[in-house]
PDB file of N, CA and C in Angstrom:
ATOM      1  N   UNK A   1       0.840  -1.183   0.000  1.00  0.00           N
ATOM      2  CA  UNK A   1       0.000   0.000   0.000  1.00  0.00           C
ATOM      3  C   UNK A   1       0.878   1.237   0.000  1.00  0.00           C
ATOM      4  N   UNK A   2       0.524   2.045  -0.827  1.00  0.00           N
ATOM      5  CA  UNK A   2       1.329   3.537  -0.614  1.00  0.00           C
ATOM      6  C   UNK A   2       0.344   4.729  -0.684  1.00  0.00           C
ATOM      7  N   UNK A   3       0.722   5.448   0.135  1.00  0.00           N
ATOM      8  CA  UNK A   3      -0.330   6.333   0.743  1.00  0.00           C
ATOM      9  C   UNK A   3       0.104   7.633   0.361  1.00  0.00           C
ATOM     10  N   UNK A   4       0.652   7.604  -0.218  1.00  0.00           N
ATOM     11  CA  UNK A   4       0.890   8.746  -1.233  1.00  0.00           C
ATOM     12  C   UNK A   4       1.869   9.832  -0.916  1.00  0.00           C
ATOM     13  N   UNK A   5       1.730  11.038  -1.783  1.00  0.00           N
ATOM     14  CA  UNK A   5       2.818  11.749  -1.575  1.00  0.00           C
ATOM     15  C   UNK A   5       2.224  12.814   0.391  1.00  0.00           C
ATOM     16  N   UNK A   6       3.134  12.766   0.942  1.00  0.00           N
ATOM     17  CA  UNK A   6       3.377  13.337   2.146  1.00  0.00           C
ATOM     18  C   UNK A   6       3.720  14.536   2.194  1.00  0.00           C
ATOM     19  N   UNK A   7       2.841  16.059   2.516  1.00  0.00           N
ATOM     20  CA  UNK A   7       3.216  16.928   3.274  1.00  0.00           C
ATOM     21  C   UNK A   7       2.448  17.485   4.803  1.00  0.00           C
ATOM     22  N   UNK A   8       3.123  18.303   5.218  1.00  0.00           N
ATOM     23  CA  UNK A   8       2.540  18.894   6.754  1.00  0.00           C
ATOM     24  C   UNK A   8       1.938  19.775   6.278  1.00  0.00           C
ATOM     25  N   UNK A   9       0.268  20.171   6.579  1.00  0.00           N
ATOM     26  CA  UNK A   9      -0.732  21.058   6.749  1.00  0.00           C
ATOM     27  C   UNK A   9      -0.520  21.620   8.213  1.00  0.00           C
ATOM     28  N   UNK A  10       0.069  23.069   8.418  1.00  0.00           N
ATOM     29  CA  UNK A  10      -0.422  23.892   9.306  1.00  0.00           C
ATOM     30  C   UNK A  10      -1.778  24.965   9.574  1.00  0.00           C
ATOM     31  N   UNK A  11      -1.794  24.925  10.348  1.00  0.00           N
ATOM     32  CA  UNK A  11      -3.039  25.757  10.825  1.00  0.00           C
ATOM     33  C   UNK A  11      -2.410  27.023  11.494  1.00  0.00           C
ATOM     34  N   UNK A  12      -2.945  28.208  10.638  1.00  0.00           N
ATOM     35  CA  UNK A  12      -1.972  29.518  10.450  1.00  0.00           C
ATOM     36  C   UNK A  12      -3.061  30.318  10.834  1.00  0.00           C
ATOM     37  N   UNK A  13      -3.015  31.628  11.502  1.00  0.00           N
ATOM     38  CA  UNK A  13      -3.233  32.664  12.278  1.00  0.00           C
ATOM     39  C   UNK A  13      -4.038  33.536  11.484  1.00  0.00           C
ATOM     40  N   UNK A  14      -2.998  34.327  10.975  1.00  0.00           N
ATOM     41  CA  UNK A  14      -2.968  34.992   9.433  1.00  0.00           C
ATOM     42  C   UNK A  14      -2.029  34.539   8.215  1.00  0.00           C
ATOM     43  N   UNK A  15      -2.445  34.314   7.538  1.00  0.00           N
ATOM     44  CA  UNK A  15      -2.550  33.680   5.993  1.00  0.00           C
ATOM     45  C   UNK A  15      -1.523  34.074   5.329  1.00  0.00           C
ATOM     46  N   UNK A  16      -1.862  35.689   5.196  1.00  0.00           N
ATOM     47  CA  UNK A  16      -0.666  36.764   4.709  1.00  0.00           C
ATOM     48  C   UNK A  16       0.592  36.724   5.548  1.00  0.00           C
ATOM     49  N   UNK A  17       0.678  36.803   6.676  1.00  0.00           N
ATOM     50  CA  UNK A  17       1.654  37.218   7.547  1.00  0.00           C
ATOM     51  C   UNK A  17       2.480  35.266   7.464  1.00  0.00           C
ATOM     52  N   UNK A  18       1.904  34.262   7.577  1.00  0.00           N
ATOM     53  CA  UNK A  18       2.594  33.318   7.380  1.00  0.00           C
ATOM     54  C   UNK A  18       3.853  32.963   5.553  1.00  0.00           C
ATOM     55  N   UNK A  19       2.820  33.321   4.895  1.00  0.00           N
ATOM     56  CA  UNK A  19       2.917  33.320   3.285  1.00  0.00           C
ATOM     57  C   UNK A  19       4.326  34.328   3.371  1.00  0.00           C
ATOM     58  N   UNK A  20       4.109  35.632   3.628  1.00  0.00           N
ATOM     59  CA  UNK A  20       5.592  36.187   3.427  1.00  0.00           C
ATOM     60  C   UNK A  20       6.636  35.153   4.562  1.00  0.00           C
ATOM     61  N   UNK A  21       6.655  34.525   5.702  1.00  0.00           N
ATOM     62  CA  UNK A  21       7.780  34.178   6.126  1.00  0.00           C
ATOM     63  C   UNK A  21       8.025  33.238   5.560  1.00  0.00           C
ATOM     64  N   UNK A  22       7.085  32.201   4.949  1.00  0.00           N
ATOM     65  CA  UNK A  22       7.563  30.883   4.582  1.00  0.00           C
ATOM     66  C   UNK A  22       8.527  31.420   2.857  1.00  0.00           C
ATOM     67  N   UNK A  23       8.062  32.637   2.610  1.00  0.00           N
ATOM     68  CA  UNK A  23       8.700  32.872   1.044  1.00  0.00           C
ATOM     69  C   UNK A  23      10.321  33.270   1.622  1.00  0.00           C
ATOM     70  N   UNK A  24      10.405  33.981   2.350  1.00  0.00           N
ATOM     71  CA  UNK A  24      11.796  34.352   3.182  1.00  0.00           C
ATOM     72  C   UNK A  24      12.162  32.751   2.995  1.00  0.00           C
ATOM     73  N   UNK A  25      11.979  32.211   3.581  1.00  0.00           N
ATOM     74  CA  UNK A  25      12.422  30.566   3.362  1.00  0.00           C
ATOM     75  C   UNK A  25      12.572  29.469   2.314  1.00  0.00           C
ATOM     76  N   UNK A  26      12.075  30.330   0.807  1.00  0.00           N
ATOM     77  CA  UNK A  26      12.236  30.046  -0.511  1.00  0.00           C
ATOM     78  C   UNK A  26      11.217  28.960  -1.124  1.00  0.00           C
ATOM     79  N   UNK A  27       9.961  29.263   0.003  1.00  0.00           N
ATOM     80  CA  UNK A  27       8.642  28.502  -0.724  1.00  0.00           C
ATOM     81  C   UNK A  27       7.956  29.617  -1.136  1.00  0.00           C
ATOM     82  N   UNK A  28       7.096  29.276  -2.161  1.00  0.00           N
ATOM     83  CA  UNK A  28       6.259  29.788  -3.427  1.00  0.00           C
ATOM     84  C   UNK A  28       5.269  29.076  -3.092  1.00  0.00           C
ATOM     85  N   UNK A  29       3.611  30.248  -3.519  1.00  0.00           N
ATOM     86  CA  UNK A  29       2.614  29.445  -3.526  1.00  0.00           C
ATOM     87  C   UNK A  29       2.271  28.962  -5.170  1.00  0.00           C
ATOM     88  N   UNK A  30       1.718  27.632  -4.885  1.00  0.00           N
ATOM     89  CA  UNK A  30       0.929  26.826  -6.177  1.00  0.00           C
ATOM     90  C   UNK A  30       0.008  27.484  -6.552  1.00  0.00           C
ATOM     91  N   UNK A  31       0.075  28.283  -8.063  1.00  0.00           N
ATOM     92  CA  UNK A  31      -1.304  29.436  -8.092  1.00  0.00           C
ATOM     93  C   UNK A  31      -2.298  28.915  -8.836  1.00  0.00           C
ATOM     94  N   UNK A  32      -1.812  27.100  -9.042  1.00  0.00           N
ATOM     95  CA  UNK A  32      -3.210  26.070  -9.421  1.00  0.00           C
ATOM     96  C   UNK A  32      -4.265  25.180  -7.984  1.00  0.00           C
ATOM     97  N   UNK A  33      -3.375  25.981  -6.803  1.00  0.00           N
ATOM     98  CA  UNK A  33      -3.955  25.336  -5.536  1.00  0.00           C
ATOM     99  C   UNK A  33      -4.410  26.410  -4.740  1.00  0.00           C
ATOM    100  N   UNK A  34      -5.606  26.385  -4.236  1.00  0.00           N
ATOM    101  CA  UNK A  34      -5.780  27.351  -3.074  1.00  0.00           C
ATOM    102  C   UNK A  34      -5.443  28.742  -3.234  1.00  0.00           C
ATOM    103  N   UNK A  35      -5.266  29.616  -2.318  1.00  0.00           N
ATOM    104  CA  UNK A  35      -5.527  30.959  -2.698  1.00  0.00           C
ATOM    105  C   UNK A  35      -6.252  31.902  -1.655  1.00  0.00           C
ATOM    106  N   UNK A  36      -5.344  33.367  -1.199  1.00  0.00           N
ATOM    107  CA  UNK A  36      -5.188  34.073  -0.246  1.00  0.00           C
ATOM    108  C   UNK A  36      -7.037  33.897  -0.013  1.00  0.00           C
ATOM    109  N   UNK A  37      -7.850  34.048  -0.894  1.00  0.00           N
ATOM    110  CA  UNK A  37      -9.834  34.428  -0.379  1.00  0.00           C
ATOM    111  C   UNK A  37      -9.992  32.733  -0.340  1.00  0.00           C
ATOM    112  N   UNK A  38      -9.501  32.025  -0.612  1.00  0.00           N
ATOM    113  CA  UNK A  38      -9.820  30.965  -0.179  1.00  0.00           C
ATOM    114  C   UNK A  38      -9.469  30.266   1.058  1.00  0.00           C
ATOM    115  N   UNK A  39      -8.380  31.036   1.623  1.00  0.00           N
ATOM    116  CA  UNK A  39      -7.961  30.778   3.080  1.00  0.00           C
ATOM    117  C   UNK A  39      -7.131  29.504   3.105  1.00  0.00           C
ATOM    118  N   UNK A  40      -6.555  28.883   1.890  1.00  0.00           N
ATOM    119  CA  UNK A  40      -5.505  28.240   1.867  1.00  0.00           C
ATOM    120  C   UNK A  40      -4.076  28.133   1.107  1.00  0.00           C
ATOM    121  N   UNK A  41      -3.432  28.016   1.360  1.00  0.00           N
ATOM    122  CA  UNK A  41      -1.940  27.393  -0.222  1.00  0.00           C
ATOM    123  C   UNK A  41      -1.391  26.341   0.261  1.00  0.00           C
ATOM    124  N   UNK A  42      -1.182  26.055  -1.316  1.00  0.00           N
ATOM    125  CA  UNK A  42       0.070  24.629  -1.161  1.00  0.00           C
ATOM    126  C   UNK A  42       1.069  25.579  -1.508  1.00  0.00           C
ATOM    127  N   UNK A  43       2.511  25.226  -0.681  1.00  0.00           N
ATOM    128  CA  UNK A  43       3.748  26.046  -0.664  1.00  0.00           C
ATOM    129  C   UNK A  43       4.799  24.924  -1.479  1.00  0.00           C
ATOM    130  N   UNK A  44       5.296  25.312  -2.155  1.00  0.00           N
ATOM    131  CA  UNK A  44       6.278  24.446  -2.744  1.00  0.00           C
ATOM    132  C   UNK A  44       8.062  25.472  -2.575  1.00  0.00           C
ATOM    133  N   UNK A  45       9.054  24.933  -2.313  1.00  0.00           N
ATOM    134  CA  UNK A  45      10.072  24.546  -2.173  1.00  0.00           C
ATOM    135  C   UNK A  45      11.102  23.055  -2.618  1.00  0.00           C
ATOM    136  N   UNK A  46      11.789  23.485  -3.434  1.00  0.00           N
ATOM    137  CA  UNK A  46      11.910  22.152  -4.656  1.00  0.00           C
ATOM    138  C   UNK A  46      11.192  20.896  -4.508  1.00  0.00           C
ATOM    139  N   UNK A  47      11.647  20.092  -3.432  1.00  0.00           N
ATOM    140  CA  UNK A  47      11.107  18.906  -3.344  1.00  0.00           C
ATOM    141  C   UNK A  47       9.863  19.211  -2.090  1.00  0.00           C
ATOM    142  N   UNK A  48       9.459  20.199  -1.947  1.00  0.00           N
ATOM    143  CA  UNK A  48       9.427  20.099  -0.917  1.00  0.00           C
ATOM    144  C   UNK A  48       7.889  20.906  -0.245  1.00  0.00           C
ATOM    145  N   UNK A  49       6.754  20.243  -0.117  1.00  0.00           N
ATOM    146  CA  UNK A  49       5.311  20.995   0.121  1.00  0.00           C
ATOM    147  C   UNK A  49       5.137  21.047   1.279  1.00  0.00           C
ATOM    148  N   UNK A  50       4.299  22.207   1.576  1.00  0.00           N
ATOM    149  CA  UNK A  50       3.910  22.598   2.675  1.00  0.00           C
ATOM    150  C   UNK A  50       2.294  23.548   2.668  1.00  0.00           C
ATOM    151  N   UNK A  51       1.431  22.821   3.121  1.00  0.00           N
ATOM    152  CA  UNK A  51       0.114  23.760   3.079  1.00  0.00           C
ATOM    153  C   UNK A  51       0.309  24.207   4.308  1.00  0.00           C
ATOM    154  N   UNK A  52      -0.488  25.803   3.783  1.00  0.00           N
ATOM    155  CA  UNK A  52      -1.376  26.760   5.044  1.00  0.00           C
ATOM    156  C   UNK A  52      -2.733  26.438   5.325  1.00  0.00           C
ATOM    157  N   UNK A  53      -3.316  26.644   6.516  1.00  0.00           N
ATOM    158  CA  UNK A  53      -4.679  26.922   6.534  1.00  0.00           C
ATOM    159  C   UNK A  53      -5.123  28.002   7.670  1.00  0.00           C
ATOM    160  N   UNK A  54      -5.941  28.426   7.029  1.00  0.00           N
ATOM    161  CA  UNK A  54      -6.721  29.478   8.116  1.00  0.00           C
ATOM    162  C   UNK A  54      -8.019  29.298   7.992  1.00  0.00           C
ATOM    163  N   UNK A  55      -8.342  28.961   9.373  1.00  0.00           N
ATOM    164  CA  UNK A  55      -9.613  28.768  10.036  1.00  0.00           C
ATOM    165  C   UNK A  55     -10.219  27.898   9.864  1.00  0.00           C
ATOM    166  N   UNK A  56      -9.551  26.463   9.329  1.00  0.00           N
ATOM    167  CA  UNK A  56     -10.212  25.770   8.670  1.00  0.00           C
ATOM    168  C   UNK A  56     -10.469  24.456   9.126  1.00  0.00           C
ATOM    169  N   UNK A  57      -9.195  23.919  10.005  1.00  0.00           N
ATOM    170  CA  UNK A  57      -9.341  22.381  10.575  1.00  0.00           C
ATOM    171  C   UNK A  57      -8.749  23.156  12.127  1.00  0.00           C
ATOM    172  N   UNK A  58      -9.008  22.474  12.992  1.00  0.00           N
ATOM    173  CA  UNK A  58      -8.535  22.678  14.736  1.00  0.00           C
ATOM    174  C   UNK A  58      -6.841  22.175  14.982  1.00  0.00           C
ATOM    175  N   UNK A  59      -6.312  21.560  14.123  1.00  0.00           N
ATOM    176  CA  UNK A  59      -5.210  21.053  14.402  1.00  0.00           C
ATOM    177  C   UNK A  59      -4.158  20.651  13.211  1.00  0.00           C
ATOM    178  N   UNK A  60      -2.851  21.249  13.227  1.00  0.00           N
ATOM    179  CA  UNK A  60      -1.631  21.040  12.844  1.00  0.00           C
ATOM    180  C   UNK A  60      -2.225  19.395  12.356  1.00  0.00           C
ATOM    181  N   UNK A  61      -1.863  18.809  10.695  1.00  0.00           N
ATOM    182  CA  UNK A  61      -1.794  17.697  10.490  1.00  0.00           C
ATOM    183  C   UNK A  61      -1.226  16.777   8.893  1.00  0.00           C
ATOM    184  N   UNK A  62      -0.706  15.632   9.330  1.00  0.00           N
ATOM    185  CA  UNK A  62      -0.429  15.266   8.007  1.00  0.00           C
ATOM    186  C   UNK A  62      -0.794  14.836   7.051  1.00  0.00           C
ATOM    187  N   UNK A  63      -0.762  15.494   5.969  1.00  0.00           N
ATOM    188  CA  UNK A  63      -1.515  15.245   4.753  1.00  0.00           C
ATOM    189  C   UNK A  63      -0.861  14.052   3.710  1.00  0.00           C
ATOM    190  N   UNK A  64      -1.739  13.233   3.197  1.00  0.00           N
ATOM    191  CA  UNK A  64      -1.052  11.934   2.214  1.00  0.00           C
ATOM    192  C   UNK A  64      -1.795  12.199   0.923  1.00  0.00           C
ATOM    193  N   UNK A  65      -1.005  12.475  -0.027  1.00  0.00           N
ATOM    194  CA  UNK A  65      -1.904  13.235  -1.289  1.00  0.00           C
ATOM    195  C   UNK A  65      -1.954  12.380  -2.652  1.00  0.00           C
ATOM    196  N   UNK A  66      -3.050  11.639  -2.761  1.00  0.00           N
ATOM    197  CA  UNK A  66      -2.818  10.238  -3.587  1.00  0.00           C
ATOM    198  C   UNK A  66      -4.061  10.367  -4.550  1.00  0.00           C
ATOM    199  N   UNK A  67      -4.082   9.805  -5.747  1.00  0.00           N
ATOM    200  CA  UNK A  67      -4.504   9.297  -6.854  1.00  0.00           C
ATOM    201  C   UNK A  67      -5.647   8.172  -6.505  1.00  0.00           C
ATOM    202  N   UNK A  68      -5.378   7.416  -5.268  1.00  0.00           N
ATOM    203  CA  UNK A  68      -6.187   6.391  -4.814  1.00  0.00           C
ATOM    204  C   UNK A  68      -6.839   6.390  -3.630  1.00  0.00           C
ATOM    205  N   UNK A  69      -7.193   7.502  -3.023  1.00  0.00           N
ATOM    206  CA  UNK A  69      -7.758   7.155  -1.877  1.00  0.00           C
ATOM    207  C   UNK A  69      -8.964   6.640  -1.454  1.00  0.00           C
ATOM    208  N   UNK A  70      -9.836   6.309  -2.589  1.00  0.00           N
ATOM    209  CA  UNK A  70     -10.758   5.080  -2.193  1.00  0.00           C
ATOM    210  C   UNK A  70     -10.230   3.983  -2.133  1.00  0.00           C
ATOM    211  N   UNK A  71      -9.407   3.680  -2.745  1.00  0.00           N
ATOM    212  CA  UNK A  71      -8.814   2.257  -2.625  1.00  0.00           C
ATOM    213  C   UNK A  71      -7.806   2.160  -1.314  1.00  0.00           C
ATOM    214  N   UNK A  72      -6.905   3.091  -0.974  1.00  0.00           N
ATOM    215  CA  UNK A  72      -6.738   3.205   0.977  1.00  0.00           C
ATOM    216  C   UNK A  72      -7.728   3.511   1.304  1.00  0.00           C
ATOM    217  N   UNK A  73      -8.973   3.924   1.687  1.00  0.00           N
ATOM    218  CA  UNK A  73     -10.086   3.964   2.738  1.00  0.00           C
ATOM    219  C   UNK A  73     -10.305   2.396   2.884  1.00  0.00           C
ATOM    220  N   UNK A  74     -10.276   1.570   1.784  1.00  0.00           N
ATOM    221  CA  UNK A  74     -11.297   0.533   1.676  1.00  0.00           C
ATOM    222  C   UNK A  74     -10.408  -0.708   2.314  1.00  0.00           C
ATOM    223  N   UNK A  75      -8.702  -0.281   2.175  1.00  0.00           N
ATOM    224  CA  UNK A  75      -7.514  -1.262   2.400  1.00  0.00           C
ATOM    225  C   UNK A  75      -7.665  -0.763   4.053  1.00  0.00           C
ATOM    226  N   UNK A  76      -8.120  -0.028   4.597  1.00  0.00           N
ATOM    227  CA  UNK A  76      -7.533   0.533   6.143  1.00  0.00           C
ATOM    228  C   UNK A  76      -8.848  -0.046   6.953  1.00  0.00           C
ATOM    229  N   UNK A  77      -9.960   0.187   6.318  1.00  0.00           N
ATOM    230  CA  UNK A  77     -11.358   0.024   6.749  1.00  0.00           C
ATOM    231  C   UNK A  77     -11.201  -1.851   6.995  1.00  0.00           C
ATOM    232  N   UNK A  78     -10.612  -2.457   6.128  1.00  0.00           N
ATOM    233  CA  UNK A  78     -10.222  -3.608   5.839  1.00  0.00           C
ATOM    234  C   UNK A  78      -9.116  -4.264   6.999  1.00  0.00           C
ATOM    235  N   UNK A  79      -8.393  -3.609   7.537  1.00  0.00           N
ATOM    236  CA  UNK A  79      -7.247  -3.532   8.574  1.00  0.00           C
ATOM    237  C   UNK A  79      -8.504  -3.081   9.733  1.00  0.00           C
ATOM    238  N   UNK A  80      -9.158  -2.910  10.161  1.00  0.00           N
ATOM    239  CA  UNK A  80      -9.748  -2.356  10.936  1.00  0.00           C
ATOM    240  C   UNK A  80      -9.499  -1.035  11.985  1.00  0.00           C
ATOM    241  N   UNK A  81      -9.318  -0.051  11.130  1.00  0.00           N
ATOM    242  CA  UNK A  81      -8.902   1.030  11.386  1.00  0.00           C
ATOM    243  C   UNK A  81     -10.159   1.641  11.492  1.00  0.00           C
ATOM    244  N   UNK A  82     -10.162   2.642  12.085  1.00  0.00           N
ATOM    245  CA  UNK A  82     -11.073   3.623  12.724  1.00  0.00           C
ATOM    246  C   UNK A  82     -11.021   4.856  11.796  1.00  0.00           C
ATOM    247  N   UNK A  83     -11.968   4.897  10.910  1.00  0.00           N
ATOM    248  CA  UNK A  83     -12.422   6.156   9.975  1.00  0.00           C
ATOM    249  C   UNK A  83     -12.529   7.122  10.409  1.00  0.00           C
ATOM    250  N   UNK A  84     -12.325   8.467  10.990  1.00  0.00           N
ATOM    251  CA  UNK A  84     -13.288   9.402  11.790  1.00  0.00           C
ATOM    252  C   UNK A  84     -14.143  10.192  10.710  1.00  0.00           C
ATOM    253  N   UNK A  85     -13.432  10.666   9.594  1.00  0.00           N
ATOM    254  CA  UNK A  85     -14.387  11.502   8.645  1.00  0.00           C
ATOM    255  C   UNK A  85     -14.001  10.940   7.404  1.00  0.00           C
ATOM    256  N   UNK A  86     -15.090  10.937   6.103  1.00  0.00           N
ATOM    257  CA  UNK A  86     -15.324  10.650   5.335  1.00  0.00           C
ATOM    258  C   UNK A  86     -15.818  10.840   3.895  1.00  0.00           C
ATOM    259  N   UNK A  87     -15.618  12.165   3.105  1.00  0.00           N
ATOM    260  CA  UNK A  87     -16.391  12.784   2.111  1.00  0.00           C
ATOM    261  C   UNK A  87     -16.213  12.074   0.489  1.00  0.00           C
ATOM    262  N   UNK A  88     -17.766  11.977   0.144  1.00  0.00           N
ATOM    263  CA  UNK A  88     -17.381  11.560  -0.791  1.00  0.00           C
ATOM    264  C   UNK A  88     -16.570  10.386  -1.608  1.00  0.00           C
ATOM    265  N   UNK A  89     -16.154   9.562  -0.480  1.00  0.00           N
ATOM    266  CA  UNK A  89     -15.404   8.161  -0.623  1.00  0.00           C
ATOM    267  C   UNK A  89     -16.254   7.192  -1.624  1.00  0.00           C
ATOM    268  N   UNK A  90     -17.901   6.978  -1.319  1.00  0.00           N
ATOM    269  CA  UNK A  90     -18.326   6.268  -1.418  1.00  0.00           C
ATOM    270  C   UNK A  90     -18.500   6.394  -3.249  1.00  0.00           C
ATOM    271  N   UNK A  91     -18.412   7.569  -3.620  1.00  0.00           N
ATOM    272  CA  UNK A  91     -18.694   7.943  -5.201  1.00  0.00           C
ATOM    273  C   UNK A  91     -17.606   7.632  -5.690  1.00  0.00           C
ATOM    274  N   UNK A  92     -17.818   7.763  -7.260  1.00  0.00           N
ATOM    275  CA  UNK A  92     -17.213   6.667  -8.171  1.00  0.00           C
ATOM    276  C   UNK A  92     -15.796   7.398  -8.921  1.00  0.00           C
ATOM    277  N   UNK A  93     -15.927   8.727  -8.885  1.00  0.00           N
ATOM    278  CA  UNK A  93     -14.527  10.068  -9.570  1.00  0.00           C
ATOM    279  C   UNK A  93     -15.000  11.227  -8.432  1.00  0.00           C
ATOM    280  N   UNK A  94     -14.048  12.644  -8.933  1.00  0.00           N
ATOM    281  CA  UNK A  94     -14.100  13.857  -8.103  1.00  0.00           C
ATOM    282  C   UNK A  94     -13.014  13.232  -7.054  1.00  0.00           C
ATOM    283  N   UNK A  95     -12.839  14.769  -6.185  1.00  0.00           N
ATOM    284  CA  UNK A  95     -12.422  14.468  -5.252  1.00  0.00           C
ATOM    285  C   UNK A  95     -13.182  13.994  -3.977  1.00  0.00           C
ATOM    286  N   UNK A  96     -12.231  13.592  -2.932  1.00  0.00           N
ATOM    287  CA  UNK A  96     -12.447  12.754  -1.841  1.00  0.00           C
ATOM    288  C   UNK A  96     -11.477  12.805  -0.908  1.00  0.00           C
ATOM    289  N   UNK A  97     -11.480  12.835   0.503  1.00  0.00           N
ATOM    290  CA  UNK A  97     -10.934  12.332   1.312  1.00  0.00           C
ATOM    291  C   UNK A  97     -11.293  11.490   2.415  1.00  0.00           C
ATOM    292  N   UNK A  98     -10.272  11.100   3.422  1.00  0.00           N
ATOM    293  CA  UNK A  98     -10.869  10.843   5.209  1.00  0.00           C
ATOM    294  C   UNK A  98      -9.732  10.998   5.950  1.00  0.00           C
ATOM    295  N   UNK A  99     -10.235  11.091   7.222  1.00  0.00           N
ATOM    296  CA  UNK A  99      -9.061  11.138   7.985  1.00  0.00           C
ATOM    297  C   UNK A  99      -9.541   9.896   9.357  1.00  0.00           C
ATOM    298  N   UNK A 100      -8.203  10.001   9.788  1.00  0.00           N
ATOM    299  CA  UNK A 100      -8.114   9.312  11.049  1.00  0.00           C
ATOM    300  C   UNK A 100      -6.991   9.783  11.790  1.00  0.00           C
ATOM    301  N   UNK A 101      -6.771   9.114  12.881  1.00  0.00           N
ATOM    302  CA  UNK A 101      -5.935   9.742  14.507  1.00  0.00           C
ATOM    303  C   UNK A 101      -5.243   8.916  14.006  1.00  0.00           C
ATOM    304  N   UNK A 102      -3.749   8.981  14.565  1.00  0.00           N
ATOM    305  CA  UNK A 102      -3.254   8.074  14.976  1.00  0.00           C
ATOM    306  C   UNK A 102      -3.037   7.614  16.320  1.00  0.00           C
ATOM    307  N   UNK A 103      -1.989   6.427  16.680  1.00  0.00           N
ATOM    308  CA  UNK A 103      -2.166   6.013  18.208  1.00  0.00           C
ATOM    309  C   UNK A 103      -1.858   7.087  19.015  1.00  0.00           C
ATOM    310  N   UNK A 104      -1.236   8.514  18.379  1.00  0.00           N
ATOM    311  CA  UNK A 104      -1.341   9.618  20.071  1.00  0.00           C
ATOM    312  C   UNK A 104      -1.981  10.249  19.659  1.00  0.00           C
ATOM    313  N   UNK A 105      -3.292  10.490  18.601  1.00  0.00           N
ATOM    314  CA  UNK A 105      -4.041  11.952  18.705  1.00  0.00           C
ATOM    315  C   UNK A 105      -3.230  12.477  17.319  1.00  0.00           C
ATOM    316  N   UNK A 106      -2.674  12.037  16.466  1.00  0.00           N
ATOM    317  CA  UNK A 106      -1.466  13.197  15.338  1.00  0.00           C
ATOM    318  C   UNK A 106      -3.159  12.504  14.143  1.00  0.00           C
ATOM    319  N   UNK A 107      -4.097  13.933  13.525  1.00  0.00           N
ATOM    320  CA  UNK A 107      -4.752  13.577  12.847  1.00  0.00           C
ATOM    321  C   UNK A 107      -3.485  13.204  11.153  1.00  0.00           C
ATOM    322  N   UNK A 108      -4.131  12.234  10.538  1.00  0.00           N
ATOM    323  CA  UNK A 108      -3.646  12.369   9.091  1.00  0.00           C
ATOM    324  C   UNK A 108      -5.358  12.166   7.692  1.00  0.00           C
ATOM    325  N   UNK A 109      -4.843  13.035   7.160  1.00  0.00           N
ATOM    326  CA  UNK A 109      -5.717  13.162   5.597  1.00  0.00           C
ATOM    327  C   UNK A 109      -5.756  12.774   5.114  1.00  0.00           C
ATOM    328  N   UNK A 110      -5.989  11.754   4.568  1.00  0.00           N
ATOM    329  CA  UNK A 110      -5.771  11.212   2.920  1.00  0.00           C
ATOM    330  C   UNK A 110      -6.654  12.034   2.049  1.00  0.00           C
ATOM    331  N   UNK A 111      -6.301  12.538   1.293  1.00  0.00           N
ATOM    332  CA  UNK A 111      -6.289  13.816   0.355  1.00  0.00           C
ATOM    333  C   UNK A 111      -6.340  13.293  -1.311  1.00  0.00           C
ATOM    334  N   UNK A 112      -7.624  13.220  -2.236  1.00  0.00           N
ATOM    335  CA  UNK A 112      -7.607  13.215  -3.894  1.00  0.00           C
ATOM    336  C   UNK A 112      -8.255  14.443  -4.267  1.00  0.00           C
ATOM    337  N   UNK A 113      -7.870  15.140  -4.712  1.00  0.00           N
ATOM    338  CA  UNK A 113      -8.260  15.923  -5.474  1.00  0.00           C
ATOM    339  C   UNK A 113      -9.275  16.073  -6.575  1.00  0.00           C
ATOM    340  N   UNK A 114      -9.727  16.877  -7.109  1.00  0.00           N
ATOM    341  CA  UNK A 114      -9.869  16.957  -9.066  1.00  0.00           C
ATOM    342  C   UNK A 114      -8.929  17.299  -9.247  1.00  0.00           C
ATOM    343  N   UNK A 115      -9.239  16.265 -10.602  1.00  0.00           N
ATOM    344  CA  UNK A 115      -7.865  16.198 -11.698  1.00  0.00           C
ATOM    345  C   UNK A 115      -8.376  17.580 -12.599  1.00  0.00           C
ATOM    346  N   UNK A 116      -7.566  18.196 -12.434  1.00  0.00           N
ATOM    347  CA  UNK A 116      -7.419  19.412 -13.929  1.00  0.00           C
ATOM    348  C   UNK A 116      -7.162  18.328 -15.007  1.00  0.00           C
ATOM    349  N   UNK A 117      -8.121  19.265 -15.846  1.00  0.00           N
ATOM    350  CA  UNK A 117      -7.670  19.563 -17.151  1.00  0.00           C
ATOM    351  C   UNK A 117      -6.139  19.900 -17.553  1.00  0.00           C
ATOM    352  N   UNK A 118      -5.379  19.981 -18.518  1.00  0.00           N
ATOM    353  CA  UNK A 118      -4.341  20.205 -19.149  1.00  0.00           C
ATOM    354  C   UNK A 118      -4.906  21.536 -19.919  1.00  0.00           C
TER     355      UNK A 118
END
C-alpha cells in the first residue's frame, strides 16, 4: 500500500503574515492550488510541500496526497482502522478524502483531489 505523496498542513493565524515568512524561506505558492480568499496554499520549495490553513481544521496535520484514496479507505477500513471523517469516498470520480488519529491523537488526511484539465 502507498499512501501517497506526504506533506505537513499547518493551521496559520494569518494567511498573509505566514505566506511572506515561509517565502523568506524560498517557498512559493501553487497558483493552481488554493488561494489568499480561499484561506488556503500549497507552498512548494523544490522537493518540498507545505500547506497553510486558516480557520479551517482545529489542528496542525499530516496530509497523504494520492490518486487512490478510495482504494486506501477501503484497504484501512479492511485492517480495521477507525475512519473518523469521510467525504465523498463512497462515489465513483471527483475528489475525496478521510481522515483518522493516529495512536497519540497526530490527525492524518488522505487527500484526492480533481484532476485538472491540461
Amino acid at each position: 500500500m502507498d499512501p501517497g505523496k506526504l506533506y505537513l498542513a499547518l493551521q496559520v493565524a494569518d494567511l498573509n503574515r505566514s505566506l511572506a515568512f515561509y517565502r523568506q524561506l524560498g517557498f512559493e505558492p501553487d497558483p493552481r492550488q488554493g488561494g489568499i480568499e480561499q484561506k488556503w496554499l500549497l507552498l512548494h520549495c523544490k522537493d518540498m510541500t507545505l500547506a497553510l490553513f486558516q480557520d479551517m481544521f482545529p489542528r496542525d496535520m499530516l496530509v497523504f496526497e494520492s490518486d487512490h484514496v478510495r482504494e486506501l479507505y477501503r484497504d484501512l477500513q479492511a485492517k480495521g482502522l477507525s475512519i473518523d471523517v469521510a467525504v465523498n469516498i463512497e462515489g465513483h470520480s471527483g475528489a475525496c478524502h478521510f481522515a483518522l488519529l493516529d495512536p497519540d491523537g497526530h490527525p492524518l488526511l488522505f487527500d484526492q483531489r480533481e484532476k485538472k484539465s491540461s
